[in-house]
N, C-alpha and C. Protein backbone atom coordinates (compact mmCIF):
# COMPACT_ATOMS: atom_id res chain seq x y z
N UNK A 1 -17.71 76.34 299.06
CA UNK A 1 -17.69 76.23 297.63
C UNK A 1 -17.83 77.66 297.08
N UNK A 2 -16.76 77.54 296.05
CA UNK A 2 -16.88 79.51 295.46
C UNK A 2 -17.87 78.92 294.85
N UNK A 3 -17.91 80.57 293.84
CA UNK A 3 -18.89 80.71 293.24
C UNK A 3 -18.52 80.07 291.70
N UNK A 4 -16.93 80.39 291.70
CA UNK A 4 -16.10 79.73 290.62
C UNK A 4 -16.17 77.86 290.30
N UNK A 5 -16.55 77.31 291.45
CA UNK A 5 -15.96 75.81 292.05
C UNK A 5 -17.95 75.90 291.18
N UNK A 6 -18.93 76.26 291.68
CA UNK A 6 -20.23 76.10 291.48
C UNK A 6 -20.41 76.47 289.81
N UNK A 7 -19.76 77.48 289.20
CA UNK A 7 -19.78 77.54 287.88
C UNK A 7 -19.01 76.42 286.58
N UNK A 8 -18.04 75.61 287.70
CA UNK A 8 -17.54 74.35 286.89
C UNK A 8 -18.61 73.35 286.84
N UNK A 9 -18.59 73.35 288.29
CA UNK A 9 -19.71 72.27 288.55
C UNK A 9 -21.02 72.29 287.42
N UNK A 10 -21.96 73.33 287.32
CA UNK A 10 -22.52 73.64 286.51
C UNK A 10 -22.25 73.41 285.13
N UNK A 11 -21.51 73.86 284.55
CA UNK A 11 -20.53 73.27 283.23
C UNK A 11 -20.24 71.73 283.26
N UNK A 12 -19.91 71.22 284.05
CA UNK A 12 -19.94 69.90 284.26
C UNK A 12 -21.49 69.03 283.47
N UNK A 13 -22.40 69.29 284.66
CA UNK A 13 -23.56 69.06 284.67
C UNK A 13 -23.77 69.32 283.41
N UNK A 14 -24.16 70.04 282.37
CA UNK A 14 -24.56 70.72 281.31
C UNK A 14 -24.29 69.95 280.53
N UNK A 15 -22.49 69.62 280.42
CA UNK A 15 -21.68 68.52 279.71
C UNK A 15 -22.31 67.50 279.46
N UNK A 16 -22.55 66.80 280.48
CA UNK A 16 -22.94 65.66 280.86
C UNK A 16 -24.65 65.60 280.05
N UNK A 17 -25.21 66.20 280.50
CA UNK A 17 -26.65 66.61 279.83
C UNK A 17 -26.72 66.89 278.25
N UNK A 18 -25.36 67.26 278.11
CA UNK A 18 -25.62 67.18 276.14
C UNK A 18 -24.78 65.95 275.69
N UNK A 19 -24.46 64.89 276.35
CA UNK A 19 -23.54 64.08 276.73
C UNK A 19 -25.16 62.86 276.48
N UNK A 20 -25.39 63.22 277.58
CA UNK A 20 -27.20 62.25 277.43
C UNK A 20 -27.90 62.56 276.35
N UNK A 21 -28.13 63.46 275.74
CA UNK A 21 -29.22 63.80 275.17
C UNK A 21 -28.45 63.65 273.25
N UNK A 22 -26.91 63.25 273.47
CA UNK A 22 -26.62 62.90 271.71
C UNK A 22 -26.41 61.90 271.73
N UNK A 23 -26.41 61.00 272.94
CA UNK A 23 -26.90 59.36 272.77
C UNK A 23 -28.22 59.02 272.50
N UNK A 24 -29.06 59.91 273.32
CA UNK A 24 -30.24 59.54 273.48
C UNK A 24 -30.66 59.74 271.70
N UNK A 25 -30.35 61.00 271.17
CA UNK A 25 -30.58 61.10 270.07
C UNK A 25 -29.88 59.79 268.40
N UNK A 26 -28.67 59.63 268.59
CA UNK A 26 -28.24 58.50 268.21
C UNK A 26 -29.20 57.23 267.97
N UNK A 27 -29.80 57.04 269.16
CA UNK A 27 -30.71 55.71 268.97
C UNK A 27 -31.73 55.66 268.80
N UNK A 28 -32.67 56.94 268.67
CA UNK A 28 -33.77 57.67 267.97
C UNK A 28 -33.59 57.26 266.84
N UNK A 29 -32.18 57.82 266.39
CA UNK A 29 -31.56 58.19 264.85
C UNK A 29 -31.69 57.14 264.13
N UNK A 30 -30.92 55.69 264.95
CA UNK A 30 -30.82 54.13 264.80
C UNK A 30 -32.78 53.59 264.75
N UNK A 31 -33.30 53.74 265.36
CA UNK A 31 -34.43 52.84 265.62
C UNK A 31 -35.13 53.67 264.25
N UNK A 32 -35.36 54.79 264.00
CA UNK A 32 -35.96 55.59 262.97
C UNK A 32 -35.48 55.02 261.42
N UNK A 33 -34.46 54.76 261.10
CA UNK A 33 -33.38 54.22 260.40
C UNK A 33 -34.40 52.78 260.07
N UNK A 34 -34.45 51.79 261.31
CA UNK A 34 -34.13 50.38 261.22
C UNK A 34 -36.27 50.27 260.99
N UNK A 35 -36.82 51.46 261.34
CA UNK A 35 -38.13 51.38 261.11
C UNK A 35 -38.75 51.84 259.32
N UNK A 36 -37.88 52.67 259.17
CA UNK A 36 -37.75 52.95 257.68
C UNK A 36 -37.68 51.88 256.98
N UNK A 37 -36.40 51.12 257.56
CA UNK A 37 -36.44 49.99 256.40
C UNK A 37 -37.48 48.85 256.21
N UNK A 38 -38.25 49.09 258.14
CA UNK A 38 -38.99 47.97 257.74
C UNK A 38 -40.53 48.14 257.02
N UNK A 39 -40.47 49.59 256.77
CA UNK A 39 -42.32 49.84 256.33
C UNK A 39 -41.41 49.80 254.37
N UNK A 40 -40.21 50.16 254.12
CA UNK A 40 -39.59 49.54 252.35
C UNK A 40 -39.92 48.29 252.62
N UNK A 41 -39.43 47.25 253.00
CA UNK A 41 -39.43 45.82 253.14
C UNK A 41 -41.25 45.59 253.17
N UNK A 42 -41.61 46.08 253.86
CA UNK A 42 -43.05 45.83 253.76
C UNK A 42 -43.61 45.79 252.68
N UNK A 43 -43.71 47.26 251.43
CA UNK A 43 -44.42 47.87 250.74
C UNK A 43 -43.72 46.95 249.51
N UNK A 44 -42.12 46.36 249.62
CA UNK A 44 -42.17 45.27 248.79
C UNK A 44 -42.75 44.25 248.79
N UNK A 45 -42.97 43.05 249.60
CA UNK A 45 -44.24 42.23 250.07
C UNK A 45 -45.16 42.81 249.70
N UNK A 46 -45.75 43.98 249.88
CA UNK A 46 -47.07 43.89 249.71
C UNK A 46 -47.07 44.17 247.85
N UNK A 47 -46.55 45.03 247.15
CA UNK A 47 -46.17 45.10 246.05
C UNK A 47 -46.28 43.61 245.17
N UNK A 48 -45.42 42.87 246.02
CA UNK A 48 -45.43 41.48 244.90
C UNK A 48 -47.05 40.36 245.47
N UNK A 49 -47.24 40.78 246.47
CA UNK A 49 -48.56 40.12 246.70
C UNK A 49 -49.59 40.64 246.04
N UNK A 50 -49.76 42.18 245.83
CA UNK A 50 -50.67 42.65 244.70
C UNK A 50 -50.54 42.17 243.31
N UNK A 51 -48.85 42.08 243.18
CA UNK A 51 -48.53 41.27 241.36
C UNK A 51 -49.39 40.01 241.13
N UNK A 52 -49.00 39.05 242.01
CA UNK A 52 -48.95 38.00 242.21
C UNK A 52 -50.87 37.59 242.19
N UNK A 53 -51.38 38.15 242.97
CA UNK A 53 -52.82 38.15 242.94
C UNK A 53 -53.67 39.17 241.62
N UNK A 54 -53.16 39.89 241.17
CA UNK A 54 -53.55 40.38 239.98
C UNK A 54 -52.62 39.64 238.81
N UNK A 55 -52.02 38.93 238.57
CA UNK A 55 -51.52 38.21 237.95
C UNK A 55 -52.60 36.56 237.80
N UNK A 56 -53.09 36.46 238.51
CA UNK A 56 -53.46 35.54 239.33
C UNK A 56 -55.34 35.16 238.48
N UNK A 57 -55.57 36.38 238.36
CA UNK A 57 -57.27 36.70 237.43
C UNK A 57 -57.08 35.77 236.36
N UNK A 58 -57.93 35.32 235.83
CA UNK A 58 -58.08 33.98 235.31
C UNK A 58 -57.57 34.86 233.68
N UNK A 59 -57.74 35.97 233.11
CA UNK A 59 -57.41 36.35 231.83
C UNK A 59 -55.60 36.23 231.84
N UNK A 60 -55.01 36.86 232.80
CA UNK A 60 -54.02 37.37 233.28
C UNK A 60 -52.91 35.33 233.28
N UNK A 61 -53.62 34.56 234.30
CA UNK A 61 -52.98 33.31 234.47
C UNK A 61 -53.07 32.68 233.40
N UNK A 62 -53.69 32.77 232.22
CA UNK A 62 -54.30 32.20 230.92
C UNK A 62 -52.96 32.68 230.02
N UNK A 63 -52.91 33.86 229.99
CA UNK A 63 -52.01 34.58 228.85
C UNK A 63 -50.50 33.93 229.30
N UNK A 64 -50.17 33.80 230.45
CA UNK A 64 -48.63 33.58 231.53
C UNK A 64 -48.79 32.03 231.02
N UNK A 65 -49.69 31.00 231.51
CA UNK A 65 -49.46 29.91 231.76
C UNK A 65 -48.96 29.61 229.62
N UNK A 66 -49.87 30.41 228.74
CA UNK A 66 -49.23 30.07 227.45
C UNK A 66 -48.04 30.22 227.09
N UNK A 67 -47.61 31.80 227.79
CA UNK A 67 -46.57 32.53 227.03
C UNK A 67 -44.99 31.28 227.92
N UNK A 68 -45.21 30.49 229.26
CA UNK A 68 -44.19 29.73 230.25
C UNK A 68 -44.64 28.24 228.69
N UNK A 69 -45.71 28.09 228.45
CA UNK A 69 -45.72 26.78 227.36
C UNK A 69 -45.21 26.84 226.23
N UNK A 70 -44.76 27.95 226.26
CA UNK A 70 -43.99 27.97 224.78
C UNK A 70 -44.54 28.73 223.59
N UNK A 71 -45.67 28.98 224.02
CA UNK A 71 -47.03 29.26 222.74
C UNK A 71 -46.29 30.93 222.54
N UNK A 72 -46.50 31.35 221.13
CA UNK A 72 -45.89 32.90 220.67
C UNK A 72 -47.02 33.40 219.73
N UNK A 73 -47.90 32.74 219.84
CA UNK A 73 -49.23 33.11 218.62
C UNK A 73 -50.29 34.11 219.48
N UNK A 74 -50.13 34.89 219.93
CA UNK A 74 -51.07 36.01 220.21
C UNK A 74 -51.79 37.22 219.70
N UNK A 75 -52.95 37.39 220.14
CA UNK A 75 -53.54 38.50 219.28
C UNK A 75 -52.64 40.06 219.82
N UNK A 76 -53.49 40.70 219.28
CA UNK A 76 -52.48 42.39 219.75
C UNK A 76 -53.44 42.58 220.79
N UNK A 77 -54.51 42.40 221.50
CA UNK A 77 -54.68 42.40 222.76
C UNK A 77 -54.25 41.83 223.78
N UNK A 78 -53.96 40.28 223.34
CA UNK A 78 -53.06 39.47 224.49
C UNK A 78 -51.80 40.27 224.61
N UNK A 79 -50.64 40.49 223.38
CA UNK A 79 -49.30 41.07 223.51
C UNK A 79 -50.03 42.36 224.24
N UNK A 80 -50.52 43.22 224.48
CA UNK A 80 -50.70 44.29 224.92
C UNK A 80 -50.79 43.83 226.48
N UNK A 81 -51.80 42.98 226.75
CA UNK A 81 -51.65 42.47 228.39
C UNK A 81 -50.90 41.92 228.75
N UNK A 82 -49.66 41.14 227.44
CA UNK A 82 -48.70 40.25 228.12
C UNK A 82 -47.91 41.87 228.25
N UNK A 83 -47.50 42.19 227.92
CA UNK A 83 -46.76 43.84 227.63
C UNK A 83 -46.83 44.44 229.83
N UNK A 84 -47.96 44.71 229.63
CA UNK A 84 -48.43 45.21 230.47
C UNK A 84 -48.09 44.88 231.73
N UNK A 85 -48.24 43.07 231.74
CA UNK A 85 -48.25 42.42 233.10
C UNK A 85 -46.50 42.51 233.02
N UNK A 86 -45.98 42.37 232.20
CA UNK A 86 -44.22 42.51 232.23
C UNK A 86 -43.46 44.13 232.28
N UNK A 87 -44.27 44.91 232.31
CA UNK A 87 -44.21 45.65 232.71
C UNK A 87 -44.15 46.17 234.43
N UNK A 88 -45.32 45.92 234.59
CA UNK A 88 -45.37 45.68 236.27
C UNK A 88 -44.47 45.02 236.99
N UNK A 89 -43.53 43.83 236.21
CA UNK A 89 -42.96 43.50 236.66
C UNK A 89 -41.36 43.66 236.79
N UNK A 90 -41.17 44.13 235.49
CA UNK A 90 -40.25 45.23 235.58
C UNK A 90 -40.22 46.25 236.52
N UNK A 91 -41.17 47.17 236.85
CA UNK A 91 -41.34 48.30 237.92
C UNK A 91 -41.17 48.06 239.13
N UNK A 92 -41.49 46.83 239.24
CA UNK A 92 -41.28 46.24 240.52
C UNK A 92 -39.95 45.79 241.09
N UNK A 93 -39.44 45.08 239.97
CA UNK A 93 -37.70 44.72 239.95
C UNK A 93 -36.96 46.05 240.44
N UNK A 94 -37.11 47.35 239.22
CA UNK A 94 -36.54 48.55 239.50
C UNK A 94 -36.59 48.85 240.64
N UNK A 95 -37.93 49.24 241.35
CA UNK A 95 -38.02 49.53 242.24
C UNK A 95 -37.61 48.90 243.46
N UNK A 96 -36.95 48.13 243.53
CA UNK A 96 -36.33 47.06 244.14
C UNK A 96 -34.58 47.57 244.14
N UNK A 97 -34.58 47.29 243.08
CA UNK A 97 -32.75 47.81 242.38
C UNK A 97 -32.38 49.18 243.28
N UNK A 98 -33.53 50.05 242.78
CA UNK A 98 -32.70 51.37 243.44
C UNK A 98 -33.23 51.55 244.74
N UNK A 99 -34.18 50.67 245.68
CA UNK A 99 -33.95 50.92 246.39
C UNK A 99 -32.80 50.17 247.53
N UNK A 100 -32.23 49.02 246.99
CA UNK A 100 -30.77 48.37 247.17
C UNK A 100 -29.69 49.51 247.42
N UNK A 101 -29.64 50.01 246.00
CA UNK A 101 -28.22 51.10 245.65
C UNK A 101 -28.64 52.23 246.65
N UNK A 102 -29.78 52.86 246.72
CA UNK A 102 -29.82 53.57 248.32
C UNK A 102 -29.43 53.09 249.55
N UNK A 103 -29.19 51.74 249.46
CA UNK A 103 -29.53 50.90 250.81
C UNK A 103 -30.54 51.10 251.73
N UNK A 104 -31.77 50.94 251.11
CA UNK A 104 -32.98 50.91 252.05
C UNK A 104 -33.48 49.49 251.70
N UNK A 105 -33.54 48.54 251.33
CA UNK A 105 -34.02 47.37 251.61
C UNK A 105 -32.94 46.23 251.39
N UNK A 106 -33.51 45.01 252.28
CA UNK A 106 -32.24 44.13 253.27
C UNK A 106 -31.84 43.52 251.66
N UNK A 107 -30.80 43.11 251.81
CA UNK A 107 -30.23 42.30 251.00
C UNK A 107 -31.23 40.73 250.42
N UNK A 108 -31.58 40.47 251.39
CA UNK A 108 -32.85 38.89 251.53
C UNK A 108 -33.84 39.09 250.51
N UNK A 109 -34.47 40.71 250.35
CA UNK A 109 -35.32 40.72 249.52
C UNK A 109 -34.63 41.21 248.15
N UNK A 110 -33.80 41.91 248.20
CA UNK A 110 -33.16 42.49 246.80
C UNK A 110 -32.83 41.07 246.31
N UNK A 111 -32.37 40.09 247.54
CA UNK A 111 -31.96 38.91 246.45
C UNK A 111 -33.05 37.67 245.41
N UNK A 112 -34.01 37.90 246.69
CA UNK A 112 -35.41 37.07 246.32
C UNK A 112 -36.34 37.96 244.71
N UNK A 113 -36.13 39.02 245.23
CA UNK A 113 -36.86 39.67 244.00
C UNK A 113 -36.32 40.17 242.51
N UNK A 114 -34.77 39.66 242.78
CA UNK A 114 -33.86 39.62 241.32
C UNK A 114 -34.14 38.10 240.89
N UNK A 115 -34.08 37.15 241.61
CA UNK A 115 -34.08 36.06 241.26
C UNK A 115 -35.60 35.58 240.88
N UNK A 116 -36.38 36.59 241.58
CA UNK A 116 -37.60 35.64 241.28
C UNK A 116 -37.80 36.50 239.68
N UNK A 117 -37.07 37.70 239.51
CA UNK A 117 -37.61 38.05 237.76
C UNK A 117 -36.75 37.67 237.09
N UNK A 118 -35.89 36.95 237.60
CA UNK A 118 -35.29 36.66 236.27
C UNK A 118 -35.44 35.08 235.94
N UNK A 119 -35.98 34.53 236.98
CA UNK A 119 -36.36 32.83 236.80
C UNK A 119 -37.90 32.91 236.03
N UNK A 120 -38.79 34.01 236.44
CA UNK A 120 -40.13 33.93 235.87
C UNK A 120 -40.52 34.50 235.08
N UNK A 121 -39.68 35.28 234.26
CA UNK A 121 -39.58 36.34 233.35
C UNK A 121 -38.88 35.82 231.87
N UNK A 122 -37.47 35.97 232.00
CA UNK A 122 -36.53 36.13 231.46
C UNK A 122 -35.83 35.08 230.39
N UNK A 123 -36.22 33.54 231.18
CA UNK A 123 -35.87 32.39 230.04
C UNK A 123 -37.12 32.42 228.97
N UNK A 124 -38.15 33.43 228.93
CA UNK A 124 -39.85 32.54 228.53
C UNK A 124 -38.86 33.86 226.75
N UNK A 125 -38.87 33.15 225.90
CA UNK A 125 -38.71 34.02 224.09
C UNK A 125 -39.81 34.63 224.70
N UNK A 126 -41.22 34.92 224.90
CA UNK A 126 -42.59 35.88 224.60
C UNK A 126 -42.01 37.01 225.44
N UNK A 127 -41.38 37.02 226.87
CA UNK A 127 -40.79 38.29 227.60
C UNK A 127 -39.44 38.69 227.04
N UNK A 128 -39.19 37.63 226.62
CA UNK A 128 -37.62 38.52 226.06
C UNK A 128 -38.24 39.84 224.84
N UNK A 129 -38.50 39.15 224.16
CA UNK A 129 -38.67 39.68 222.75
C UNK A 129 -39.91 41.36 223.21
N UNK A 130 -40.96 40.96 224.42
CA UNK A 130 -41.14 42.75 225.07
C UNK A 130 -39.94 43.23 225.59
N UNK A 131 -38.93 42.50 226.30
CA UNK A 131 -37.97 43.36 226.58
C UNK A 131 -37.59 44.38 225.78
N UNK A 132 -37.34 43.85 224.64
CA UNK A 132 -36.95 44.87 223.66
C UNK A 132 -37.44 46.20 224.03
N UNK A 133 -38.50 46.19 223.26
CA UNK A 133 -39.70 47.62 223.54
C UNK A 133 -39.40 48.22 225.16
N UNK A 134 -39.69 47.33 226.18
CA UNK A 134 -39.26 47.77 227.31
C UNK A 134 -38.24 48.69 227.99
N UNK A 135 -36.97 47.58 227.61
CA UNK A 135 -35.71 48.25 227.83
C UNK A 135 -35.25 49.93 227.40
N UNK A 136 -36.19 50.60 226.79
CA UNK A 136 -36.62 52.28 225.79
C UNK A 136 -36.53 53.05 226.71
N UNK A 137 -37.41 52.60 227.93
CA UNK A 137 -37.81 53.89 228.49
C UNK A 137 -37.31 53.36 229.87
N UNK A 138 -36.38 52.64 230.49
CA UNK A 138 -35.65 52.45 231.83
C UNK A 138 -33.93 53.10 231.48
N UNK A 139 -34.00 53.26 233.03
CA UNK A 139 -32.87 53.95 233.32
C UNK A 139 -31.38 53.05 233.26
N UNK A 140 -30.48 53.65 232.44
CA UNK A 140 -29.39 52.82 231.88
C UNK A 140 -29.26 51.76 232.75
N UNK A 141 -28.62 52.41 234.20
CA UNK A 141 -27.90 51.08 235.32
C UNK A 141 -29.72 50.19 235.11
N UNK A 142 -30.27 50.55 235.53
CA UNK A 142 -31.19 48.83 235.24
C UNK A 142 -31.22 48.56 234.42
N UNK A 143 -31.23 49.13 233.23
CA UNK A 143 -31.34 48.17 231.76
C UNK A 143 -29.97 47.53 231.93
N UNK A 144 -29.23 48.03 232.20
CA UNK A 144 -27.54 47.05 232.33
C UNK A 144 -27.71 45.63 233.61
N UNK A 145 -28.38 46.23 234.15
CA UNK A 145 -28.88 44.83 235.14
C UNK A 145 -29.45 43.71 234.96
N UNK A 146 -30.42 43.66 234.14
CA UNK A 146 -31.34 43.13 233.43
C UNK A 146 -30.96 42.77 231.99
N UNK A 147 -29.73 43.90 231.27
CA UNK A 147 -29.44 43.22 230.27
C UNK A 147 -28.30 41.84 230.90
N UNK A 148 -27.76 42.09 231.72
CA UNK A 148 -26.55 41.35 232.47
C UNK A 148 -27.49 39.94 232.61
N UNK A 149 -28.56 40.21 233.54
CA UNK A 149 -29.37 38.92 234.03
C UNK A 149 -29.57 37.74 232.58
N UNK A 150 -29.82 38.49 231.31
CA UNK A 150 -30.66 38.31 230.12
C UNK A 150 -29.29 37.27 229.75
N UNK A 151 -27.97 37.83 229.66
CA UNK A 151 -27.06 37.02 229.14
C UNK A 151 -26.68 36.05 229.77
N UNK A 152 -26.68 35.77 231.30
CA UNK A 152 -26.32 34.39 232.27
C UNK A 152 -27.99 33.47 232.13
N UNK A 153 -28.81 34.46 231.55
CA UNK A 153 -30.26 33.39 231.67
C UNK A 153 -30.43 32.52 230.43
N UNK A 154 -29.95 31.39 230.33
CA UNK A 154 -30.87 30.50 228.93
C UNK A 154 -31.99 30.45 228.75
N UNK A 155 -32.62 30.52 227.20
CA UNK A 155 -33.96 30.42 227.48
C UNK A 155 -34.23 28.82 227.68
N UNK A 156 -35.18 29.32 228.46
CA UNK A 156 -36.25 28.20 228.61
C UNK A 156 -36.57 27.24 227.66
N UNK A 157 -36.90 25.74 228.23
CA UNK A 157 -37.42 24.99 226.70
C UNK A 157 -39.25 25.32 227.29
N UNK A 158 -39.92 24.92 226.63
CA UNK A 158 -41.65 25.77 226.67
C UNK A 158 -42.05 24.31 227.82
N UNK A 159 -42.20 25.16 228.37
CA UNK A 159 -42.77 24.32 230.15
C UNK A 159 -44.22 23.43 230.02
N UNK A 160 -44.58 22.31 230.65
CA UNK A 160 -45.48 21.42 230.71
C UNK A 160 -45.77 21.54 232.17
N UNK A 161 -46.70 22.66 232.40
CA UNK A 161 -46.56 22.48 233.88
C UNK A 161 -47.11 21.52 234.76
N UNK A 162 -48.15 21.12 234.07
CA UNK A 162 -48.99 19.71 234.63
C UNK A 162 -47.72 18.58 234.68
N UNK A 163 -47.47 18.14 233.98
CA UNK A 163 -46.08 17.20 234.11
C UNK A 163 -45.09 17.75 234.44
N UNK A 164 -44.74 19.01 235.32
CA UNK A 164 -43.67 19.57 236.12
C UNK A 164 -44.02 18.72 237.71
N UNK A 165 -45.47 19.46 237.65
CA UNK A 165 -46.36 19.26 238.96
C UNK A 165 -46.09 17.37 239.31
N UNK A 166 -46.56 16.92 238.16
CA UNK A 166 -47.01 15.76 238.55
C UNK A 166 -45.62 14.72 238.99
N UNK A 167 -44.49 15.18 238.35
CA UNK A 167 -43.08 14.68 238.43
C UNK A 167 -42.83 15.07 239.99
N UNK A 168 -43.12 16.19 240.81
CA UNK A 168 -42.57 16.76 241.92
C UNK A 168 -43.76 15.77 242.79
N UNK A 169 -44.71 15.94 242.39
CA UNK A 169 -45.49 15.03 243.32
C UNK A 169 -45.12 13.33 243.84
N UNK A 170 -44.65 12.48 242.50
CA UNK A 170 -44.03 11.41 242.42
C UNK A 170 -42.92 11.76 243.33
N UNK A 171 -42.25 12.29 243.11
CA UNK A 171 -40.73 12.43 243.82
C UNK A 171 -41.44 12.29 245.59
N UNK A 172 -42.00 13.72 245.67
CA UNK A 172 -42.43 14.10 247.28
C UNK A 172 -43.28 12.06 247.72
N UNK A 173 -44.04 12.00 247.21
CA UNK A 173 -44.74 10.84 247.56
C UNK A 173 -44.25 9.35 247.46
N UNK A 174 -42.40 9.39 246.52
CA UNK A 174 -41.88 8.55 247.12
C UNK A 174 -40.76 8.98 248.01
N UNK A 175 -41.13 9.82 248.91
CA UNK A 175 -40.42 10.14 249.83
C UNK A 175 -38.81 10.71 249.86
N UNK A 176 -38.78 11.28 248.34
CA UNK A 176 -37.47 11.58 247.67
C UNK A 176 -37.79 13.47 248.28
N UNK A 177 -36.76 14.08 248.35
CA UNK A 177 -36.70 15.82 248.69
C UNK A 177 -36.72 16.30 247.75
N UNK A 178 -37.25 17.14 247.46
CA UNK A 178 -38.16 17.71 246.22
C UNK A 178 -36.68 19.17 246.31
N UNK A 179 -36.45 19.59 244.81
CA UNK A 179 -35.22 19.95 245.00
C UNK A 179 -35.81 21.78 244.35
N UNK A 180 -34.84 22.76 243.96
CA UNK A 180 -35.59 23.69 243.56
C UNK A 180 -34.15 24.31 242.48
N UNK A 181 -35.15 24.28 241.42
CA UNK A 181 -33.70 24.54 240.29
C UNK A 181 -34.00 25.42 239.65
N UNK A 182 -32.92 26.84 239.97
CA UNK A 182 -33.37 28.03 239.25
C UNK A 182 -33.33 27.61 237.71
N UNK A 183 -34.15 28.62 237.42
CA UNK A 183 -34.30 29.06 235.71
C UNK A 183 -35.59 27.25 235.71
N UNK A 184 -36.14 27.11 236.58
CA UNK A 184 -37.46 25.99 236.48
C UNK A 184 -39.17 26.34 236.83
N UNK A 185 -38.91 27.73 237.05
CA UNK A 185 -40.01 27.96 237.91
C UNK A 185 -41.30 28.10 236.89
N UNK A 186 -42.33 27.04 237.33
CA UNK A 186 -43.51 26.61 236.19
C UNK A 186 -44.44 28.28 236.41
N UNK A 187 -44.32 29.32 237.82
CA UNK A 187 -45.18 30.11 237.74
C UNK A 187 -44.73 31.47 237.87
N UNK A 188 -45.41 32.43 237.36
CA UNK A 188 -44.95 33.88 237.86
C UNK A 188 -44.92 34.02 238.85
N UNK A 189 -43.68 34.11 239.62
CA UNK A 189 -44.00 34.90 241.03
C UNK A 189 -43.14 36.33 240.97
């Protein structure tokens, strides 16, 4: 073997070795990628489980369960907390939206968390009418999202949730399948 035949060879080898090592890197690249998305996907879950449980405080479920009954008679402290809690929930939507248009979170949740604000939000007159004020200070493409959602959403007629409950219970307990009809949802989620 020359010394020529040993310097291919070598070159060979080398090849081959940066040959391994931009696959190897590739699926670094891939698993780093597919772990990213899953600590977004997470921090949404955990995001709407913080809503959802601070929503949840008995001042907070008081003001929601009126504003889903129809009731529009509030003091300027309630509108300020109803303000507030629709706010959060707005931020949360957004934050949702753009992280879609990046493509960092799965489609499953971008779809669950458009639908769940615009079924628990959006038919109630008391959130439309903060929209207003709201819609000021968001960034055009979501206000166009949300204005889009606003025009396919009817409002709501003012919810009885005890006789929502008690109708689904009848159904389930005569053994009928309890069905799930957007733009019905008796609670914030």
């Amino acid at each position: 073997m020359t010394l020529s035949d040993l310097a291919s060879l070598g070159s060979f080898v080398s090849g081959v070795a940066v040959l391994i090592s931009l696959i190897y890197l590739a699926i670094q690249v891939r698993q780093a990628e597919k772990n990213q998305r899953a600590m977004i996907n997470e921090s949404y879950v955990t995001r709407v489980a913080e809503h959802l449980r601070w929503s949840a405080e008995p001042v907070n479920i008081q003001l929601l369960t009126r504003a889903i009954s129809g009731e529009t008679a509030f003091t300027a402290e309630e509108i300020n907390s109803l303000s507030i809690i629709f706010r959060v929930a707005i931020l949360s939507a957004q934050a949702v939206f753009q992280q879609n248009a990046a493509g960092l979170i799965d489609r499953n949740s971008y779809d669950s968390a458009t639908l769940a604000f615009k079924v628990a939000y959006l038919p109630h007159p008391v959130f439309r009418a903060l929209w207003a004020r709201s819609a000021l200070v968001l960034s055009p493409e979501f206000r166009a999202v949300v204005e889009a959602m606003l025009r396919e959403t009817p409002i709501a007629p003012p919810a009885d949730i005890v006789a929502r409950f008690n109708e689904d219970l009848a159904r389930m307990s005569a053994g009928m399948p309890g069905g799930t009809g957007e733009g019905q949802a008796s609670t914030i989620t």
